[in-house]
Protein backbone atom coordinates (compact mmCIF):
# COMPACT_ATOMS: atom_id res chain seq x y z
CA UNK A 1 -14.10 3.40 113.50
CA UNK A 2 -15.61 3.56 110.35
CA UNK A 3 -18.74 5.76 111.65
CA UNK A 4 -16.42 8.26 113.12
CA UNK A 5 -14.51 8.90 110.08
CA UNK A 6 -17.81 9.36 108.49
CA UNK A 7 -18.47 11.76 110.97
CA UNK A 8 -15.33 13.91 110.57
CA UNK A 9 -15.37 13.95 107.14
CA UNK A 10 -19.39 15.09 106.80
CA UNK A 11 -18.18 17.87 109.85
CA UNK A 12 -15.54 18.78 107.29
CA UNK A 13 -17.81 19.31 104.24
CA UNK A 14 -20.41 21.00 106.28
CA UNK A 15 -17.98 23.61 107.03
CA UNK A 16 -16.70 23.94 103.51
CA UNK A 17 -20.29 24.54 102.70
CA UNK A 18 -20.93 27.22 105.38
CA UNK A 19 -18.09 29.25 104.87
CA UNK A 20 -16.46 29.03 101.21
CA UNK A 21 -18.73 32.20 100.59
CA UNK A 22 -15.52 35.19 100.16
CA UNK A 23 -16.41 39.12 99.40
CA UNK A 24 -16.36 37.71 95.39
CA UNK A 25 -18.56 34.82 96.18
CA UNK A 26 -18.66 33.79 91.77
CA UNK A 27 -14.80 32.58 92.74
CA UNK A 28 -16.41 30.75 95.49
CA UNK A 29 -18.64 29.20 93.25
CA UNK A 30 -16.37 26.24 92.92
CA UNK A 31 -15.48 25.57 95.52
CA UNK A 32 -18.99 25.31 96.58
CA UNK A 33 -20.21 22.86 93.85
CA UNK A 34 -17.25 20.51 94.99
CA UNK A 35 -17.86 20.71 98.86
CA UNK A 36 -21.67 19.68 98.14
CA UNK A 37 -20.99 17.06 95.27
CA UNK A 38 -17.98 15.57 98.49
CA UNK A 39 -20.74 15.70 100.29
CA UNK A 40 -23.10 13.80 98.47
CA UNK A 41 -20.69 10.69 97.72
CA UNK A 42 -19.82 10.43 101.04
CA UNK A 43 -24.26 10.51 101.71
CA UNK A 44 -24.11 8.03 98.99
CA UNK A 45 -21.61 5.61 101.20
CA UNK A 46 -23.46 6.29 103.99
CA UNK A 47 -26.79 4.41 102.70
CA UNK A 48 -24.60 1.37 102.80
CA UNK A 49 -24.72 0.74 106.39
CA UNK A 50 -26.95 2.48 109.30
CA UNK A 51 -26.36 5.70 110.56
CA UNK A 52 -25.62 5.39 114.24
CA UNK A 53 -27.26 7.76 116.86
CA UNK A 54 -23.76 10.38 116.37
CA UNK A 55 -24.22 10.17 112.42
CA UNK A 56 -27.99 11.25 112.43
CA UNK A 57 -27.28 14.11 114.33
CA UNK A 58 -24.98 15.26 111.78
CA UNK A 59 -27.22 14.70 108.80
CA UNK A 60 -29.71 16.90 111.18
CA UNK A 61 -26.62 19.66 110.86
CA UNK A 62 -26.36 19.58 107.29
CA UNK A 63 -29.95 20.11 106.21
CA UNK A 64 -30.05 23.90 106.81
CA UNK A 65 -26.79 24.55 104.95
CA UNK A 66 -27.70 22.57 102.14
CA UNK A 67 -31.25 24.29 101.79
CA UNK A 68 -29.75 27.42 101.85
CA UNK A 69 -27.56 27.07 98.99
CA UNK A 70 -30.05 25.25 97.72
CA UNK A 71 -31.53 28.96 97.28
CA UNK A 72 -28.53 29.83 94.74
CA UNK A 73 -29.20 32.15 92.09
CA UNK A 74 -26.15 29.93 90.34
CA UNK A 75 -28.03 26.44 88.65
CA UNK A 76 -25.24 24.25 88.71
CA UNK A 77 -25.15 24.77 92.79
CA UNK A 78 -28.74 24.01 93.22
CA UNK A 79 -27.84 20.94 90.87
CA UNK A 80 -25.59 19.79 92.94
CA UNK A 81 -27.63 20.84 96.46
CA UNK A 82 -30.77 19.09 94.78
CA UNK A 83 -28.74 15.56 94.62
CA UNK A 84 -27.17 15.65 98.00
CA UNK A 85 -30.64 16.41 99.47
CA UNK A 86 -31.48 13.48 97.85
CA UNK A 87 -28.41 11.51 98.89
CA UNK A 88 -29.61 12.90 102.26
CA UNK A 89 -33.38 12.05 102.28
CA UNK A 90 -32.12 8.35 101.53
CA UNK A 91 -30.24 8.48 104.43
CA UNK A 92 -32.43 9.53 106.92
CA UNK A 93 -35.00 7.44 105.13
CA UNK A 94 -37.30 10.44 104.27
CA UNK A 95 -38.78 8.64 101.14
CA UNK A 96 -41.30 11.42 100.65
CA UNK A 97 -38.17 13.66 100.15
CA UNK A 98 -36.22 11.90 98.01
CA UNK A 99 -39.31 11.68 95.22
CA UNK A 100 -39.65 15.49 95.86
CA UNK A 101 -35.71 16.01 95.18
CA UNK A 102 -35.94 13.61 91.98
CA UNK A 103 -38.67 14.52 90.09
CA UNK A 104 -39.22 17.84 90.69
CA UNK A 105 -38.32 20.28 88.20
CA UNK A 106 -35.11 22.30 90.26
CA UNK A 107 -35.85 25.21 88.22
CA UNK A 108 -37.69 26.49 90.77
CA UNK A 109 -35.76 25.67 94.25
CA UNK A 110 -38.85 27.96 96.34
CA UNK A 111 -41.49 26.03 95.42
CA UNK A 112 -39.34 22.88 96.44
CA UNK A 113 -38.37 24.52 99.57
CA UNK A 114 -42.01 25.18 100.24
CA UNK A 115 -43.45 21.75 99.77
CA UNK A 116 -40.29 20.81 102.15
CA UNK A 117 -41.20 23.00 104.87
CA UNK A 118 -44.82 21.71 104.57
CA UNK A 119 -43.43 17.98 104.93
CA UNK A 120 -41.51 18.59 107.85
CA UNK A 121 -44.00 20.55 109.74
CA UNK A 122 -46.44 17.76 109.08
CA UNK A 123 -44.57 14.78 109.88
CA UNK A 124 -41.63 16.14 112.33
CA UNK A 125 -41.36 16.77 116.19
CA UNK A 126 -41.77 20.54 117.39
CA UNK A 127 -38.55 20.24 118.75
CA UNK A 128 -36.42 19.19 115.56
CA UNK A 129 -38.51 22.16 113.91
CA UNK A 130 -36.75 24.44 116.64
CA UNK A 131 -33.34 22.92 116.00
CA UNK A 132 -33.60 23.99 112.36
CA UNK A 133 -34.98 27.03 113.30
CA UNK A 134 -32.27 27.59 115.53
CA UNK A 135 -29.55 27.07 113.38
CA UNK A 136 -30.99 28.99 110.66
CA UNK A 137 -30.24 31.86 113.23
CA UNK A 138 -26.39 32.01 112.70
CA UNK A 139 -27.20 32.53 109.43
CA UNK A 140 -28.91 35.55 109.79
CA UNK A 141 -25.55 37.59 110.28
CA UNK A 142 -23.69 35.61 107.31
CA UNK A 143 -21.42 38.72 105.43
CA UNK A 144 -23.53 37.18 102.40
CA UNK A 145 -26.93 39.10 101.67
CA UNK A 146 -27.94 35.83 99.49
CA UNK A 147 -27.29 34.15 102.61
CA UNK A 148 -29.27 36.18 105.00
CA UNK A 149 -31.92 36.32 102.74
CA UNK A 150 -32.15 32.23 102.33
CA UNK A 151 -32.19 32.04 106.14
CA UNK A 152 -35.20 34.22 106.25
CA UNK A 153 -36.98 32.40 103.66
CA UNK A 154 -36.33 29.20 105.35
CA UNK A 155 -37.46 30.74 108.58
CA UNK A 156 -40.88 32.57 107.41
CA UNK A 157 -41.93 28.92 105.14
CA UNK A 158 -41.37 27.02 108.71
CA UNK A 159 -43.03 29.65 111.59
CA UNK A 160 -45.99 30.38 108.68
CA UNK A 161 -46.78 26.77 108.86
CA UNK A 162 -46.25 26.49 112.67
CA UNK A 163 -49.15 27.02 115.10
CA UNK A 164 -47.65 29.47 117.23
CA UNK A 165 -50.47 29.70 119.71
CA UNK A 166 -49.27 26.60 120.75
CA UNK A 167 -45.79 27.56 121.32
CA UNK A 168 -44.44 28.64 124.87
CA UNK A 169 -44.47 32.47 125.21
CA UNK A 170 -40.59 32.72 126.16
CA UNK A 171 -39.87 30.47 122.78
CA UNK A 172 -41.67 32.58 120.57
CA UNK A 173 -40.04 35.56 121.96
CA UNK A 174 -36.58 33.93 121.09
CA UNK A 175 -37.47 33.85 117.49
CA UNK A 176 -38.93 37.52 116.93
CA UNK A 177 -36.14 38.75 119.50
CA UNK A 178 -33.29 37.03 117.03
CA UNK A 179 -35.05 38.95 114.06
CA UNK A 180 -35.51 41.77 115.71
CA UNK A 181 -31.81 42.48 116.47
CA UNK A 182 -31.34 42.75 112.85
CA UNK A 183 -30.57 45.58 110.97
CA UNK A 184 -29.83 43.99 107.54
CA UNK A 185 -28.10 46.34 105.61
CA UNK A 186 -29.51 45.16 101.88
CA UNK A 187 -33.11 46.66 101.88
CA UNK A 188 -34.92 43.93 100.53
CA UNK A 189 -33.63 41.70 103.28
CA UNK A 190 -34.79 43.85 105.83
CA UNK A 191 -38.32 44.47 104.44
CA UNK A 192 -38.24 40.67 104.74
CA UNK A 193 -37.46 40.70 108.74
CA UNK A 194 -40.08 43.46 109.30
CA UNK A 195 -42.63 40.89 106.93
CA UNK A 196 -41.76 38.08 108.54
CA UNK A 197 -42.18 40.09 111.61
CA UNK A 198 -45.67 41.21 111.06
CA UNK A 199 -46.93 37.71 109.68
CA UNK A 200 -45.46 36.10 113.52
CA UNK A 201 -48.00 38.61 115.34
CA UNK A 202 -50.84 38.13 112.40
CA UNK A 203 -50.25 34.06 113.37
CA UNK A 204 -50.86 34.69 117.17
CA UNK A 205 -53.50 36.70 116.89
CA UNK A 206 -55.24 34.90 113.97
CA UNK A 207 -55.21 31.45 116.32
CA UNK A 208 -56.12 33.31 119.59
CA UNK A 209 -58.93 35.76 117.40
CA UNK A 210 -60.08 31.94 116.35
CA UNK A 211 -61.15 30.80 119.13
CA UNK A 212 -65.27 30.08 120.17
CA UNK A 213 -66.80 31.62 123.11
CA UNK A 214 -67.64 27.82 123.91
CA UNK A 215 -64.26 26.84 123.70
CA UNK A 216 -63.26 29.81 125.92
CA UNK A 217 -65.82 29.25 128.38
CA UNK A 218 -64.86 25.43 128.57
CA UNK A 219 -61.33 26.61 129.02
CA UNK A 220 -62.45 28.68 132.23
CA UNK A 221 -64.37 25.66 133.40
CA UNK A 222 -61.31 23.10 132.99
CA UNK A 223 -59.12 26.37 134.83
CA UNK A 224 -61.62 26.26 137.77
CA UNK A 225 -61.63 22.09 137.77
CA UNK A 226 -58.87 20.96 137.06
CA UNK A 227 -55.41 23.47 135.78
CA UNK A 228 -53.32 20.12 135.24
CA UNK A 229 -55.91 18.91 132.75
CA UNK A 230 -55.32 21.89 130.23
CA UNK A 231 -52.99 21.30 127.60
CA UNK A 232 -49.10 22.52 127.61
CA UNK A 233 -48.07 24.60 125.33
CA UNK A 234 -45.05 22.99 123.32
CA UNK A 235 -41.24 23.79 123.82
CA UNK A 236 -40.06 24.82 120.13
CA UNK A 237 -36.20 25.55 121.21
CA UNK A 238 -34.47 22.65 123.55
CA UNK A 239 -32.42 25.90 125.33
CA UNK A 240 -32.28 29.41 125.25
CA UNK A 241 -28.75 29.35 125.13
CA UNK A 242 -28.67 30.88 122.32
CA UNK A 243 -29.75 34.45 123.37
CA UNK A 244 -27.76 34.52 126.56
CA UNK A 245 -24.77 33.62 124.56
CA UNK A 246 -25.56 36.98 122.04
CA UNK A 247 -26.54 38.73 125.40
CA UNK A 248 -23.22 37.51 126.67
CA UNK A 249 -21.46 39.59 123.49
């Protein structure tokens, strides 16, 4: 009982978080600071007892929101994003995370971002990469430029990081097909999708360009051997769901 009240409530604040953003988004401001600081007591309670399998998938759903506000231009929202992260890394039992949240100086939320991004890459499964990916993607056509913009961000610090030569074809054409149906209206956002477009073909290339005539000439040998004994290339989204549903409207 107790875990799925948790669960309702931490589905309730998540929403708060994604959309208290209005057309006069400094009057949303508020509301904002007190959806995140909710959501970090109730983190807080959570470290009490173990998060059961349903819980963890919901911290999984509130990472993206929170590290996109986290991007705030407003101080006392990346305050207040900085200590649920950290409410949240305790959770998940991320220790790495929670020293980065503490004792880094919040004053500059990118570079934190960036050292996160590094950390999960590292340390996390291709997969839950593509989940956050993923759900960075509805953020990408937010009616708030910040928004947009934070979503790209998080999305060119993750795929930069990400050996995409090792990434199934049909996955990596998800991702540059969902930023290549955008037509951002703000033009700094945009110049970021055609960047971030750019740097996703220089990544290919660069891994592909990389590679020895020996290693290419054992690759043909393995081919004519043995196909089953070259290695797969990883799955980076679970589904592709996601662009026949946007195909589907």
């Amino acid at each position: 009982m107790r875990v799925t009240v948790t669960v309702q409530a931490v589905k309730t604040l998540q929403n708060l978080i994604r959309h208290s953003h209005g057309e006069n988004s400094k009057k949303s401001d508020p509301v904002r600071i007190t959806a995140v600081s909710a959501l970090r007591r109730m983190l807080s309670r959570v470290c009490k007892f173990s998060p059961e399998r349903v819980l963890r998938k919901e911290m999984h759903c509130i990472l993206v929101p929170l590290l996109l506000c986290f991007q705030d231009n407003n101080t006392e929202i990346v305050k207040a994003c900085g200590e649920a992260l950290t409410e949240w890394s305790n959770v998940t039992g991320w220790s790495p995370l929670i020293r980065l949240f503490r004792d880094t100086n919040l004053k500059d939320p990118m570079l934190v971002l960036e050292e996160l991004c590094k950390y999960l890459v590292s340390t996390c499964k291709t997969q839950f990469l593509g989940e956050l990916l993923f759900q960075s993607f509805g953020f990408l056509t937010s009616t708030e430029s910040y928004l947009r913009e934070a979503a790209l961000n998080f999305i060119g610090l993750i795929v930069a990081k990400i050996n995409l030569s090792d990434i199934r074809e049909d996955d990596v054409q998800l991702l540059k097909d969902a930023l290549q149906k955008l037509n951002d209206p703000v033009e700094s956002n945009q110049m970021l999708v055609n960047t971030l477009l750019e740097n996703i073909e220089k990544n290919i290339n660069s891994q592909l360009g990389s590679a020895s005539v020996m290693s290419l000439m054992k690759t043909n040998f393995f081919n004519i051997l043995c196909t089953d004994a070259l290695p797969r290339k990883k799955r980076l989204f679970k589904t592709l769901q996601w662009e026949k549903n946007n195909d589907a409207n």
